[in-house]
N, C-alpha and C. Protein backbone atom coordinates (compact mmCIF):
# COMPACT_ATOMS: atom_id res chain seq x y z
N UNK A 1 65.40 -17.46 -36.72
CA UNK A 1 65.83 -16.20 -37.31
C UNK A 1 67.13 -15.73 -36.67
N UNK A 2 67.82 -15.52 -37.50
CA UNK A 2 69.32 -14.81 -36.81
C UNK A 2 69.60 -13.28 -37.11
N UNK A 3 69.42 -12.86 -35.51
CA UNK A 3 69.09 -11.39 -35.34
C UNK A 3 70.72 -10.80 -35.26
N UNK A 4 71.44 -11.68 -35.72
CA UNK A 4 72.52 -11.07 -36.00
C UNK A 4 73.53 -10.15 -34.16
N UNK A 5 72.95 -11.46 -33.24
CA UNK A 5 73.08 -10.84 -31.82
C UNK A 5 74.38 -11.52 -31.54
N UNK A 6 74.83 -12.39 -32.42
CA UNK A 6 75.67 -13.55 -31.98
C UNK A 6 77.29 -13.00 -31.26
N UNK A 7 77.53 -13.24 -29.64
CA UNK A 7 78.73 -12.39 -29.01
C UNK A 7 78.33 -11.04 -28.66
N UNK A 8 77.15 -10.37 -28.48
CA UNK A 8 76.97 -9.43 -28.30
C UNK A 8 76.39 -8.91 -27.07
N UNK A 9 77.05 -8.38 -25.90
CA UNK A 9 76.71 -8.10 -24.85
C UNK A 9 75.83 -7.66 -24.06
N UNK A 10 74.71 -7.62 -23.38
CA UNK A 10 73.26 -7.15 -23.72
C UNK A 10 72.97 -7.60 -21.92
N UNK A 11 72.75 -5.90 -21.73
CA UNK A 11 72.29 -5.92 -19.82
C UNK A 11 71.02 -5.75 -19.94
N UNK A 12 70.28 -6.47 -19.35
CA UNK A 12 68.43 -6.30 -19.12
C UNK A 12 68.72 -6.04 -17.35
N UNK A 13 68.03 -5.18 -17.62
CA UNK A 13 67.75 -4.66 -16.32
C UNK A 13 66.56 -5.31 -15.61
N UNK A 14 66.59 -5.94 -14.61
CA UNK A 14 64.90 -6.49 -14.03
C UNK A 14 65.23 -7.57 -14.72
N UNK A 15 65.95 -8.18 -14.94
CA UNK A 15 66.09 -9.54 -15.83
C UNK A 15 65.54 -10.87 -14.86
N UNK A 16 65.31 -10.61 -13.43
CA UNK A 16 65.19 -12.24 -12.70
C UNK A 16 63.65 -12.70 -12.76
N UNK A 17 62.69 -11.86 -13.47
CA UNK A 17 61.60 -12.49 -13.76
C UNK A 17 60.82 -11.32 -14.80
N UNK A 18 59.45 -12.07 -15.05
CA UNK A 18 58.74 -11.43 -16.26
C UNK A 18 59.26 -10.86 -17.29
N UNK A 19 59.11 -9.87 -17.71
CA UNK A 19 59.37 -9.65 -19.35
C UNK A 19 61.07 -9.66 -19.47
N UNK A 20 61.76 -9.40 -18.22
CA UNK A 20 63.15 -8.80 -18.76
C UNK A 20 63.58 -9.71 -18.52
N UNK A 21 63.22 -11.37 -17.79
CA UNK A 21 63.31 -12.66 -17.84
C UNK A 21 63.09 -13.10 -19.22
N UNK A 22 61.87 -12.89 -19.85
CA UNK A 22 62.08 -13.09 -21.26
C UNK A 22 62.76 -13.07 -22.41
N UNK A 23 63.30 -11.74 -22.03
CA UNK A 23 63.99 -11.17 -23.12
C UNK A 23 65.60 -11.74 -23.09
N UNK A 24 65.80 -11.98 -21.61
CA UNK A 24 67.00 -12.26 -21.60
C UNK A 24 67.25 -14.03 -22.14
N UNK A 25 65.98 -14.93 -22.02
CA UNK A 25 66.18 -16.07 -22.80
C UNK A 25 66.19 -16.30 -24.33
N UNK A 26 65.63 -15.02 -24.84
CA UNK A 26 65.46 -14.78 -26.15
C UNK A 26 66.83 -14.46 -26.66
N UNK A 27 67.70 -13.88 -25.40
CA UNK A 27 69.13 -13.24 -25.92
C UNK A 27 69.85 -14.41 -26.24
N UNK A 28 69.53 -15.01 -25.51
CA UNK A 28 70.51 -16.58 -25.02
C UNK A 28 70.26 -17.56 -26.40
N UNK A 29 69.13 -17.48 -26.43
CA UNK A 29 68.89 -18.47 -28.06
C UNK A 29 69.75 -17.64 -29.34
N UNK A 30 69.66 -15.92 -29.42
CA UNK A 30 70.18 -15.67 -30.52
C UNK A 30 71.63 -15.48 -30.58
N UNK A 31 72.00 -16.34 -29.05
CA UNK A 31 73.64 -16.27 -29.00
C UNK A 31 74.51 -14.81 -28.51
N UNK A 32 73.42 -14.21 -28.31
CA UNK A 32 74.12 -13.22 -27.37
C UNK A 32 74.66 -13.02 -26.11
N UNK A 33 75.22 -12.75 -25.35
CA UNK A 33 75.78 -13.17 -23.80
C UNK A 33 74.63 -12.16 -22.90
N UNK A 34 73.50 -12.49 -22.99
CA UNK A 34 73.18 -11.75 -21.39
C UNK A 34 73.07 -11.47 -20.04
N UNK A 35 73.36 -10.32 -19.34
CA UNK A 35 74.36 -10.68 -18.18
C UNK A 35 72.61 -9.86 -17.21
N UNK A 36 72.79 -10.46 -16.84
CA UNK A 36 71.29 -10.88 -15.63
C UNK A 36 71.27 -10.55 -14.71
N UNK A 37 70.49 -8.95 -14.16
CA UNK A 37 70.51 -8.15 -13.20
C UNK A 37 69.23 -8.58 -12.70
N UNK A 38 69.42 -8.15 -11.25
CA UNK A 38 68.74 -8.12 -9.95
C UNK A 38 69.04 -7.96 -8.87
N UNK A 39 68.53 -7.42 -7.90
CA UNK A 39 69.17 -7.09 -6.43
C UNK A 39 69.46 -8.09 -5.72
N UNK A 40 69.19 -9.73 -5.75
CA UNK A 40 69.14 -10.56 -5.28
C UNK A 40 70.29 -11.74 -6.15
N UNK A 41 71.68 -12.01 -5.59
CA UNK A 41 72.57 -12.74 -6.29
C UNK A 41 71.55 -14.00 -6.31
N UNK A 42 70.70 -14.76 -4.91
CA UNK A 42 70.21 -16.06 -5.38
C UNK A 42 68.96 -15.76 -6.57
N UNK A 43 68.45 -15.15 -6.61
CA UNK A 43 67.91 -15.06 -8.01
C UNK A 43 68.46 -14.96 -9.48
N UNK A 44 69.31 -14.16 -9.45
CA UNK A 44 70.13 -14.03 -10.67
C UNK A 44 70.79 -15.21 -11.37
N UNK A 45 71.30 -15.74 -10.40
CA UNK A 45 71.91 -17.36 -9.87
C UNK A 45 70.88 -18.46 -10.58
N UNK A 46 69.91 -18.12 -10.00
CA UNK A 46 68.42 -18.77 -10.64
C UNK A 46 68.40 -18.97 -12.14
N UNK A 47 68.36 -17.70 -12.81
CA UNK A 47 68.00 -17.69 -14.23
C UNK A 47 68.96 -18.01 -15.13
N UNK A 48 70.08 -18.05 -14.31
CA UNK A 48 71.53 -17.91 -15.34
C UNK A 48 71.53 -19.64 -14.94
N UNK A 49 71.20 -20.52 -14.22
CA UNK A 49 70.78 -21.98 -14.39
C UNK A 49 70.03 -22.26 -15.54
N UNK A 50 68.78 -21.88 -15.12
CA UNK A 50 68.01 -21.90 -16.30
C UNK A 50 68.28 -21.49 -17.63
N UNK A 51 68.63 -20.55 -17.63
CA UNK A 51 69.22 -20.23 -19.39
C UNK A 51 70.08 -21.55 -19.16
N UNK A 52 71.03 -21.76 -18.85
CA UNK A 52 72.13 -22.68 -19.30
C UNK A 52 71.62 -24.22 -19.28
N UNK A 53 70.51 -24.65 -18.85
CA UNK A 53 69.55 -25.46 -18.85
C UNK A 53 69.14 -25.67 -20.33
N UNK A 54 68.31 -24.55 -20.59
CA UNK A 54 67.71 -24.75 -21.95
C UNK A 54 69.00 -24.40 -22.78
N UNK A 55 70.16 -23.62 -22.37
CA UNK A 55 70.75 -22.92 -23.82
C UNK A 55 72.16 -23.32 -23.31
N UNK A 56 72.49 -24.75 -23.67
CA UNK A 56 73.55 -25.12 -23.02
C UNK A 56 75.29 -24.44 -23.32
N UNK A 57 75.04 -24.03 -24.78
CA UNK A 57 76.21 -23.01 -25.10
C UNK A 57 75.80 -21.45 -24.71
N UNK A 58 75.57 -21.15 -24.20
CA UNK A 58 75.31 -19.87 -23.72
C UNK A 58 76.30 -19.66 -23.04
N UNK A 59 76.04 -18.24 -22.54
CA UNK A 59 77.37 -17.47 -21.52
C UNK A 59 76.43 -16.44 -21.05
N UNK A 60 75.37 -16.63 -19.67
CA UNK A 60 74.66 -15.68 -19.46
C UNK A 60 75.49 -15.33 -17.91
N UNK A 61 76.00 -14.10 -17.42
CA UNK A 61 76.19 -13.45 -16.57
C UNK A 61 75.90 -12.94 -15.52
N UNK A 62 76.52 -12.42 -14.42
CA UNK A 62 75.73 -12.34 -13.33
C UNK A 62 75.99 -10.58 -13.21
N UNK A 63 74.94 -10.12 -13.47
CA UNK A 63 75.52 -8.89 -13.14
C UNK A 63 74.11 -7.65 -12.07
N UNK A 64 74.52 -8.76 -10.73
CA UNK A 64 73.96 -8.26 -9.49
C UNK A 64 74.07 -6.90 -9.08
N UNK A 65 72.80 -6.00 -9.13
CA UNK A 65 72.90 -4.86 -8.13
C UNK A 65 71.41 -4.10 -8.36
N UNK A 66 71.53 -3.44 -7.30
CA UNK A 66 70.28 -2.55 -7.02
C UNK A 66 70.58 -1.26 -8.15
N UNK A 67 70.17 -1.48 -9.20
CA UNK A 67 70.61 -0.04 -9.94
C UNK A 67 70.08 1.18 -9.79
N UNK A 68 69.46 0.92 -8.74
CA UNK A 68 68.32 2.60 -8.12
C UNK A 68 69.56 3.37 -7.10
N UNK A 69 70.60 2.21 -6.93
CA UNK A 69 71.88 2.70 -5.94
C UNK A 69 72.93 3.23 -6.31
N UNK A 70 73.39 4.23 -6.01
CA UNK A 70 74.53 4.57 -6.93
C UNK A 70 76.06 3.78 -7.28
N UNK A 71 75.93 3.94 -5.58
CA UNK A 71 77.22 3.08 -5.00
C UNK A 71 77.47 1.38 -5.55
N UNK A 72 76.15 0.91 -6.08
CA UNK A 72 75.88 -0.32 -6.79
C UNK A 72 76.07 -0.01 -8.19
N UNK A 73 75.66 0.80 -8.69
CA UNK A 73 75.54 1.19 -10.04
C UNK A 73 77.06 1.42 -10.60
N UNK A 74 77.90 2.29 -9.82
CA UNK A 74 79.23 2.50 -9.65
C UNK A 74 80.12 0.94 -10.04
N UNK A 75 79.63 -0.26 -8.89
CA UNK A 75 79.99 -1.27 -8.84
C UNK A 75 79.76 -2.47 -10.06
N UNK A 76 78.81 -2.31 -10.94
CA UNK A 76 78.05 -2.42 -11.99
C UNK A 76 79.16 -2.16 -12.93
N UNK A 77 79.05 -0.53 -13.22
CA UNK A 77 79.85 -0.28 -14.34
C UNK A 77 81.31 -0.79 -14.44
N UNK A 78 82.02 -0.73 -13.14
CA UNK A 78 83.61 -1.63 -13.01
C UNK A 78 83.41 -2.88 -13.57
N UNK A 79 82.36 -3.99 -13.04
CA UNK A 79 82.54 -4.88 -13.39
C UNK A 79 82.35 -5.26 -15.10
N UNK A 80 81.44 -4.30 -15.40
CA UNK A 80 80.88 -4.41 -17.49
C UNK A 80 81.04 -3.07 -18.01
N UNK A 81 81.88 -2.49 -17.78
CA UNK A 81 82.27 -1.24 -18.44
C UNK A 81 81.88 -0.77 -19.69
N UNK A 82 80.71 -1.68 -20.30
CA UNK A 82 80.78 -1.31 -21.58
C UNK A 82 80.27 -3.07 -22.12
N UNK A 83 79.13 -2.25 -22.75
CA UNK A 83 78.17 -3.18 -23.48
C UNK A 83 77.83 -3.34 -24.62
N UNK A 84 77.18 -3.60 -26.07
CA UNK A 84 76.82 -3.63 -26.97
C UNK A 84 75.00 -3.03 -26.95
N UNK A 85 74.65 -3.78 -26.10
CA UNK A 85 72.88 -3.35 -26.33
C UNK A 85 72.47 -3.34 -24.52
N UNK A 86 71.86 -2.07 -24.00
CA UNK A 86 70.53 -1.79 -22.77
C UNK A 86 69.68 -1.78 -23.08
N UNK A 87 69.17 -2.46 -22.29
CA UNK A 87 67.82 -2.86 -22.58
C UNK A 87 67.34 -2.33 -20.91
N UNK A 88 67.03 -1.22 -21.14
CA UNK A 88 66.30 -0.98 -19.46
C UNK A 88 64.50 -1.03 -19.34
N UNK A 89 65.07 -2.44 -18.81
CA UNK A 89 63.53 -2.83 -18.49
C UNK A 89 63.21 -2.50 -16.77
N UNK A 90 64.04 -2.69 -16.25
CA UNK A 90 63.37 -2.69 -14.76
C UNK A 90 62.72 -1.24 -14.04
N UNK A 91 61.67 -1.77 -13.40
CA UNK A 91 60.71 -0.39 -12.99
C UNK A 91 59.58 -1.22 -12.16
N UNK A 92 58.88 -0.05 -11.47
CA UNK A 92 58.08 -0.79 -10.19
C UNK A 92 56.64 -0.48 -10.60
N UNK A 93 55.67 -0.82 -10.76
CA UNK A 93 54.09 -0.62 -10.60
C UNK A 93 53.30 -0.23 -9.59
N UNK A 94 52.56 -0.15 -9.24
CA UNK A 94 50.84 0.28 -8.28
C UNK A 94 49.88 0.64 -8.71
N UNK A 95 48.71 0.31 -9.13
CA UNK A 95 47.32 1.12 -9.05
C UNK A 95 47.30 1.80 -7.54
N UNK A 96 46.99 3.46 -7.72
CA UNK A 96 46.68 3.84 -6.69
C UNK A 96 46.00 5.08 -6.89
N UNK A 97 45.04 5.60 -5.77
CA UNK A 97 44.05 6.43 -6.09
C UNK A 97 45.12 7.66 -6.34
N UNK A 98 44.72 8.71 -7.24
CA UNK A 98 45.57 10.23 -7.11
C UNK A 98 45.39 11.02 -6.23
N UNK A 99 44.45 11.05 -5.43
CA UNK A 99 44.48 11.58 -4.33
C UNK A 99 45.03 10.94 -3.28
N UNK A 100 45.50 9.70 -3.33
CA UNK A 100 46.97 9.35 -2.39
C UNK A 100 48.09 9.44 -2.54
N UNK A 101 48.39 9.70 -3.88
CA UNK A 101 49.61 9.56 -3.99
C UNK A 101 50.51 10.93 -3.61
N UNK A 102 51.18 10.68 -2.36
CA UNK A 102 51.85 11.93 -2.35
C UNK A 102 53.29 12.61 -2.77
N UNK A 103 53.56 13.01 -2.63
CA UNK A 103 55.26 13.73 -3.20
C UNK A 103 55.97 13.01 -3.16
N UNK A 104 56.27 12.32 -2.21
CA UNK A 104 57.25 11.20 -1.94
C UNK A 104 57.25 9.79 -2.86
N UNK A 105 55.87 9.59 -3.25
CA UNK A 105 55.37 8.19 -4.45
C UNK A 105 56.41 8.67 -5.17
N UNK A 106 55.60 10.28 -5.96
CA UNK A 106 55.62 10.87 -7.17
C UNK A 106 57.24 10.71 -7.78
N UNK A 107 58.28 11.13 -6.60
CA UNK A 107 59.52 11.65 -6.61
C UNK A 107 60.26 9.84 -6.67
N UNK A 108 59.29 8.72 -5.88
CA UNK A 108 59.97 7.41 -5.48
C UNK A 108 59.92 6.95 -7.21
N UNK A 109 58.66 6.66 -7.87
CA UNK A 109 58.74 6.20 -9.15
C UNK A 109 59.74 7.07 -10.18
N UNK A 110 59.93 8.75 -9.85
CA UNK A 110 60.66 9.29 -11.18
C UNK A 110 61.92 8.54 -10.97
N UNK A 111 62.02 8.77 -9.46
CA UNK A 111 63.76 7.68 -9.11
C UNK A 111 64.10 6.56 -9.97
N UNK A 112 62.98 5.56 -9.79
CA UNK A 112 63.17 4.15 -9.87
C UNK A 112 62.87 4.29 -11.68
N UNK A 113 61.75 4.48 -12.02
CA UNK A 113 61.52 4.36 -13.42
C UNK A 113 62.19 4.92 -14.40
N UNK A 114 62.87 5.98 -14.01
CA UNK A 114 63.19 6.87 -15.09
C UNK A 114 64.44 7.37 -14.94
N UNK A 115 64.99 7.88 -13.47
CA UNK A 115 66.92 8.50 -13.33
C UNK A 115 67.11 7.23 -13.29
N UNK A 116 67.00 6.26 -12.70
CA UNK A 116 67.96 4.58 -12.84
C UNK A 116 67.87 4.60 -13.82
N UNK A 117 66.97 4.48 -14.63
CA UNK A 117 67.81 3.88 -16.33
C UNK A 117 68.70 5.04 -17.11
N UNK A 118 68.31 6.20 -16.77
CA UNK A 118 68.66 7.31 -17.44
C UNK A 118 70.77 7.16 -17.12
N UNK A 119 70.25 6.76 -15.50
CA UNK A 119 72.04 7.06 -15.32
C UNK A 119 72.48 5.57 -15.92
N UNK A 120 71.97 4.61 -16.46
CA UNK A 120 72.91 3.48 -17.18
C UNK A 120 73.05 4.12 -18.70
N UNK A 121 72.29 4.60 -19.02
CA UNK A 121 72.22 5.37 -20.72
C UNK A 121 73.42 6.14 -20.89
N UNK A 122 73.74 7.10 -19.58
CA UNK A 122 74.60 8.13 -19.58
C UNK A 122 75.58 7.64 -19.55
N UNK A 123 75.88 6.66 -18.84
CA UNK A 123 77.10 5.84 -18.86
C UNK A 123 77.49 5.18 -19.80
N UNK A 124 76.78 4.24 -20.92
CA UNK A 124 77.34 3.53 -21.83
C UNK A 124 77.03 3.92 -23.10
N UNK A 125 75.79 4.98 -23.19
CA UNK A 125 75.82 5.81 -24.59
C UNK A 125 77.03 6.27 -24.99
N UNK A 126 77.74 7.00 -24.74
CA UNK A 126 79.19 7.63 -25.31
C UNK A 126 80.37 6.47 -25.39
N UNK A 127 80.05 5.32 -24.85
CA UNK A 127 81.24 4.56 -25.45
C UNK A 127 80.39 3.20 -26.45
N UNK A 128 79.31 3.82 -26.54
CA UNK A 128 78.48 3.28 -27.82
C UNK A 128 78.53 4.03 -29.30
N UNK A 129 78.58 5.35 -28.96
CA UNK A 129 79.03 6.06 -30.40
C UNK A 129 80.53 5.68 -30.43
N UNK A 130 81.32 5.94 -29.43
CA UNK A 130 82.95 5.61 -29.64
C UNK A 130 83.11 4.28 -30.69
N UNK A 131 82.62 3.29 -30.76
CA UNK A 131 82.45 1.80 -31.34
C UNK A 131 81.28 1.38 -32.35
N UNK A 132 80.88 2.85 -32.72
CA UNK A 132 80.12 3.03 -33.27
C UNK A 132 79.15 2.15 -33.64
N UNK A 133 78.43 1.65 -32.21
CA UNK A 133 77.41 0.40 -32.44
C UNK A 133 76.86 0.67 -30.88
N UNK A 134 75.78 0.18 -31.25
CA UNK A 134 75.11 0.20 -29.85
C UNK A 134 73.39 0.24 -29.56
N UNK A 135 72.78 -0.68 -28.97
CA UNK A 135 70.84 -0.37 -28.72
C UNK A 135 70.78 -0.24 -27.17
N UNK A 136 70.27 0.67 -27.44
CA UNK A 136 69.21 1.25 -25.89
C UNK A 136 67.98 1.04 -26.03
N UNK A 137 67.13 -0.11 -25.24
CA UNK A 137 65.67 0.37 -25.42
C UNK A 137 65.28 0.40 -24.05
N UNK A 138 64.23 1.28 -24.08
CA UNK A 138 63.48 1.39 -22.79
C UNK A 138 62.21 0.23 -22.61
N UNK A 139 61.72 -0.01 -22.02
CA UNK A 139 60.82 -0.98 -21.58
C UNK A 139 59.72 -0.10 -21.17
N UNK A 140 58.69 0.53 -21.71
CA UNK A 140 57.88 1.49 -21.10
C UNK A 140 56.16 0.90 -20.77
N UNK A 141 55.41 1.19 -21.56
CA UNK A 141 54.02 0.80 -21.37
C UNK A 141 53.27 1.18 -22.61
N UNK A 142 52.02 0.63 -22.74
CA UNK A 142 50.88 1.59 -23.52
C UNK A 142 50.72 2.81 -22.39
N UNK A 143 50.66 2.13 -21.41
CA UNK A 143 50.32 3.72 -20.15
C UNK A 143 50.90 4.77 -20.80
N UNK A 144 52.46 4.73 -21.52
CA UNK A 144 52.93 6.12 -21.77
C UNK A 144 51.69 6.73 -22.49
N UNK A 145 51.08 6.40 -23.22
CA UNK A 145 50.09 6.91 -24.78
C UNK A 145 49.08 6.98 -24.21
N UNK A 146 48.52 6.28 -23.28
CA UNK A 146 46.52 6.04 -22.94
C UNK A 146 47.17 5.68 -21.34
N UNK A 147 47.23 6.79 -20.71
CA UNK A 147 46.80 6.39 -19.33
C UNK A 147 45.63 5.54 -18.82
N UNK A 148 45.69 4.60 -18.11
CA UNK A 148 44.57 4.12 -17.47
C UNK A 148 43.69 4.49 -16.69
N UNK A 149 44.35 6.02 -15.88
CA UNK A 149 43.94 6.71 -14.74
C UNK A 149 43.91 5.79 -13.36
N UNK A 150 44.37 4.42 -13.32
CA UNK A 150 44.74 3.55 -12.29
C UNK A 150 45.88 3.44 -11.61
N UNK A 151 46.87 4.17 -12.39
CA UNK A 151 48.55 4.66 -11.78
C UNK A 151 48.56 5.53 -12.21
N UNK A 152 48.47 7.05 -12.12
CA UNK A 152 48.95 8.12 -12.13
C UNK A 152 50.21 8.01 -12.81
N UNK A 153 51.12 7.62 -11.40
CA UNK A 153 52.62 8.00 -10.95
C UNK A 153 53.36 7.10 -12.34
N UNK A 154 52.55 5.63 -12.27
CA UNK A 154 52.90 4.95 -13.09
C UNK A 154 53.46 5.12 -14.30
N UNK A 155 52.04 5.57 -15.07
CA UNK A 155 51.97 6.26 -16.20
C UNK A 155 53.00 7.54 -16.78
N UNK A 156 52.73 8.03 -15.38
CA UNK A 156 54.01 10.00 -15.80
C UNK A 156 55.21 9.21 -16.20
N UNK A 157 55.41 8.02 -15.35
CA UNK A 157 57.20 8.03 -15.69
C UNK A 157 57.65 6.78 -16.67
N UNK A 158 56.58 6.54 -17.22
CA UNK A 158 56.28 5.84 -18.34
C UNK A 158 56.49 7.05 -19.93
N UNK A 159 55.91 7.96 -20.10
CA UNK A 159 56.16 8.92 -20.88
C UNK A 159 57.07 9.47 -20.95
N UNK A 160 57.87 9.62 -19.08
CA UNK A 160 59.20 10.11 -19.36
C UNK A 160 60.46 9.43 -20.49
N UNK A 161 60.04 8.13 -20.15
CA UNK A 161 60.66 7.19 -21.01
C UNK A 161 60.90 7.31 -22.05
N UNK A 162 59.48 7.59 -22.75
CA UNK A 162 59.44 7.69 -23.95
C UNK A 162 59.99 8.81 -24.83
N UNK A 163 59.72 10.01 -24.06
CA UNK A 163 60.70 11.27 -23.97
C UNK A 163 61.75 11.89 -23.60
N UNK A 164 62.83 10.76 -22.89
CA UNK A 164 63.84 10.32 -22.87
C UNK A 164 64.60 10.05 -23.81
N UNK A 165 63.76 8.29 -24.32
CA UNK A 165 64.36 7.85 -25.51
C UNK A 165 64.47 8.98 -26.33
N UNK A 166 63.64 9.41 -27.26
CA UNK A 166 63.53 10.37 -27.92
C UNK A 166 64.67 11.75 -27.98
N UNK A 167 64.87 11.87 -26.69
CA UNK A 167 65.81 13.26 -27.00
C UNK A 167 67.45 12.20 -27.01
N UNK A 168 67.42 11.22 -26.62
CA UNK A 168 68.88 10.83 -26.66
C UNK A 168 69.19 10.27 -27.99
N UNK A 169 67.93 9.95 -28.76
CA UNK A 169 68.26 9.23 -30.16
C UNK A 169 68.84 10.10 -30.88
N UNK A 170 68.18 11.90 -30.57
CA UNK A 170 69.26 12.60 -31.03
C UNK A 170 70.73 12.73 -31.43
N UNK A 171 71.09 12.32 -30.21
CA UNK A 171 72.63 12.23 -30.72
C UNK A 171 73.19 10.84 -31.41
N UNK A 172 72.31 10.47 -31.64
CA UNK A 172 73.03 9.16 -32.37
C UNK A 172 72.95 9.57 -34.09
N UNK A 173 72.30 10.39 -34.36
CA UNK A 173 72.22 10.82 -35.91
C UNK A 173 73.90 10.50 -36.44
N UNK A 174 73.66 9.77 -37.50
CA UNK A 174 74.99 9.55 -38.36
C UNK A 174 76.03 8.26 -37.84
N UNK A 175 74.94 7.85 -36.93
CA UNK A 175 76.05 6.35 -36.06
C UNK A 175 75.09 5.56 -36.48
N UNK A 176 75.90 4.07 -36.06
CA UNK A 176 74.87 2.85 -35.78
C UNK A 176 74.43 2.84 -34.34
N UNK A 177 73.94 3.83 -33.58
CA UNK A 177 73.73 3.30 -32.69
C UNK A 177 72.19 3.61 -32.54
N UNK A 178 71.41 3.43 -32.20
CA UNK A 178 69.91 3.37 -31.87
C UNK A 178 69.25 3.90 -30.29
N UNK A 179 68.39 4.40 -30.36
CA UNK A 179 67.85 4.65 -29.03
C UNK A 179 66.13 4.55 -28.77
N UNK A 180 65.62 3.48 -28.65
CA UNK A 180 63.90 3.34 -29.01
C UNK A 180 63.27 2.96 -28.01
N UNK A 181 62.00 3.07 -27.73
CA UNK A 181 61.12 2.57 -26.13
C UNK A 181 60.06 1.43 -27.10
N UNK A 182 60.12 0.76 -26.04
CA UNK A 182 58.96 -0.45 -26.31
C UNK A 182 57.34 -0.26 -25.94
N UNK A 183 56.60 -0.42 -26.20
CA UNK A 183 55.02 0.10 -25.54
C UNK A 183 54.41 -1.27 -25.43
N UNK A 184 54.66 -2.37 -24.22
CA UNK A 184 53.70 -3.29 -24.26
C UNK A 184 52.79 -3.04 -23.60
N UNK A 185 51.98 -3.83 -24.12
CA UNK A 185 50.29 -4.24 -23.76
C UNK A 185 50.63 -4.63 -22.42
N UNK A 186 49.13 -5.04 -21.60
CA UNK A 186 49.12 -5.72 -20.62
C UNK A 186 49.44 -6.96 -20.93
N UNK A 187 50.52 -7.56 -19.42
CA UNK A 187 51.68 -8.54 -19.90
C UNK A 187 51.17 -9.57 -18.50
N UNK A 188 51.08 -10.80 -18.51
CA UNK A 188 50.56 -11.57 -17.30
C UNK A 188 51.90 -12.07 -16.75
N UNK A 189 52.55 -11.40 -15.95
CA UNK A 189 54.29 -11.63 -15.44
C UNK A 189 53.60 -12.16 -14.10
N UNK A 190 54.74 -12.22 -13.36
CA UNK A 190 54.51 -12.63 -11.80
C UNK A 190 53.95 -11.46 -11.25
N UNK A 191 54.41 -10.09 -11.26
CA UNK A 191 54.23 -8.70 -10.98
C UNK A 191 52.90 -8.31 -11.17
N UNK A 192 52.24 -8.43 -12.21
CA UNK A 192 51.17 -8.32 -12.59
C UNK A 192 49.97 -9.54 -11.94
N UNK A 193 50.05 -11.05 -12.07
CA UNK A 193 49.44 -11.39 -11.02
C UNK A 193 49.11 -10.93 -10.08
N UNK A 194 50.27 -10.77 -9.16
CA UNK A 194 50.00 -10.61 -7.87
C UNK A 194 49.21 -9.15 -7.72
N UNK A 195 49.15 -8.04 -8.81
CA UNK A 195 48.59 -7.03 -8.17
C UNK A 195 47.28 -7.10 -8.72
N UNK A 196 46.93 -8.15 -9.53
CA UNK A 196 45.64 -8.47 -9.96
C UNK A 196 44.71 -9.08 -8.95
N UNK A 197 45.32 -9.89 -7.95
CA UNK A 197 45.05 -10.93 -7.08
C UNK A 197 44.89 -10.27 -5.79
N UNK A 198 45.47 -8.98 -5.58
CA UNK A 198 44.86 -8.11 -4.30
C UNK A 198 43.93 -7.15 -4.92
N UNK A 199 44.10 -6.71 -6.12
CA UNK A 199 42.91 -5.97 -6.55
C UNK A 199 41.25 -6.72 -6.25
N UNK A 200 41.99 -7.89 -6.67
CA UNK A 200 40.42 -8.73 -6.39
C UNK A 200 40.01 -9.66 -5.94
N UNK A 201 40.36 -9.32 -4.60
CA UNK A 201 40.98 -10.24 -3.68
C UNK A 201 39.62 -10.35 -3.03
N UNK A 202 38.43 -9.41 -3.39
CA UNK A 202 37.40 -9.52 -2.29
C UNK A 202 36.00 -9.70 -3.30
N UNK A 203 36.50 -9.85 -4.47
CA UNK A 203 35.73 -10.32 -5.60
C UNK A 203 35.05 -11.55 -5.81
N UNK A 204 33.75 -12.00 -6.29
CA UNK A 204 33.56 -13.16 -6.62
C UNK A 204 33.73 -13.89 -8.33
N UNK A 205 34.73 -13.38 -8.72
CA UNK A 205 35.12 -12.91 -10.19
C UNK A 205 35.97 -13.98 -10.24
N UNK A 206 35.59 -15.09 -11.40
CA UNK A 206 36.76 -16.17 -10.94
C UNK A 206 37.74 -15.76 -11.43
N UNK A 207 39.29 -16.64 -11.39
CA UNK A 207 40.25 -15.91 -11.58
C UNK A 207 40.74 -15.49 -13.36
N UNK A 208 40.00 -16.73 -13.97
CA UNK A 208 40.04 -16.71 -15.44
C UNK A 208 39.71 -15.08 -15.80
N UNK A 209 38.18 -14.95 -15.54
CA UNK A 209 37.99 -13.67 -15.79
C UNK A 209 38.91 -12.32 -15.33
């Protein structure tokens, strides 16, 4: 199917594994250039092999930084000033009881889940109406809709997302440009393993189950 992506510039955020790893090989098949964030250059390094492995005409990018940082984020925008499609997937998880979680969680996830992507939106939304083209999606959860009551913190800044998207699609009325959140299901990434695997770590539950 040709999603009509072909030359089209496209930052996944969280791109060096699980879903925003996905998405970014999906970019690569429909000929789009995706440029492959993570805090870690030898990882990034990693996937942009691999895409070019399987997707030998590709042009996937390196576009290294901690985007929870400003001073990185800053460094970010110099280098790609301006994109065609965000895709802000990256964000952190925990099951944890609510009576642990204290101010500091609460305030650590709105950081990470919700102002990091918010300040890449702010930045390349307005020179997305300018060119009158442009997709933002958020990467959120079912958590936004049906909390699990297993992440609290999780969940809140999962909805923010969604109510995010929502007030910024506003201003796109009368453009091509788009602004929508994704709601996946439970997704079996590396991330998700591993917090499955200390959850039940003291279980006699084999691992299938």
């Amino acid at each position: 199917m040709d999603l009509g992506l072909t030359n089209k510039t496209v930052l996944i955020t969280g791109s060096t594994k699980g879903i925003g790893k996905a998405i970014a090989f999906e970019m690569a098949r429909e000929g789009a250039i995706p440029l492959i964030n993570g805090r870690k250059q030898e990882a990034v390094d990693q996937v942009i092999t691999e895409i070019k492995k399987q997707f030998p005409n590709s042009s996937p990018k390196a576009a290294t930084a901690d985007i929870t940082n400003e001073a990185e984020r800053k460094n970010l925008f110099q280098a790609f000033p301006q994109v065609d499609i965000l895709i802000n997937n990256m964000g952190i998880f925990e099951p944890m009881d609510y009576q642990d979680i204290s101010d500091a969680i609460w305030e650590k996830f709105f950081h990470v889940n919700v102002l990091s992507g918010n300040a890449l939106a702010k930045h390349y939304l307005p020179k997305m109406l300018e060119q009158d083209f442009g997709r933002i999606l958020f990467i959120a959860s079912e958590e936004a809709l049906m909390p699990s009551g297993e992440m609290p913190q999780y969940s809140m800044s999962k909805t923010m997302n969604l109510s995010l998207a929502k007030s910024l699609s506003k201003l796109t009325r009368g453009t091509q440009v788009t602004v929508n959140t994704i709601l996946p299901g439970s997704t079996l990434t590396e991330g998700v393993t591993a917090m499955l695997e200390t959850m039940y770590q003291d279980s006699k539950l084999p691992k299938a189950e």
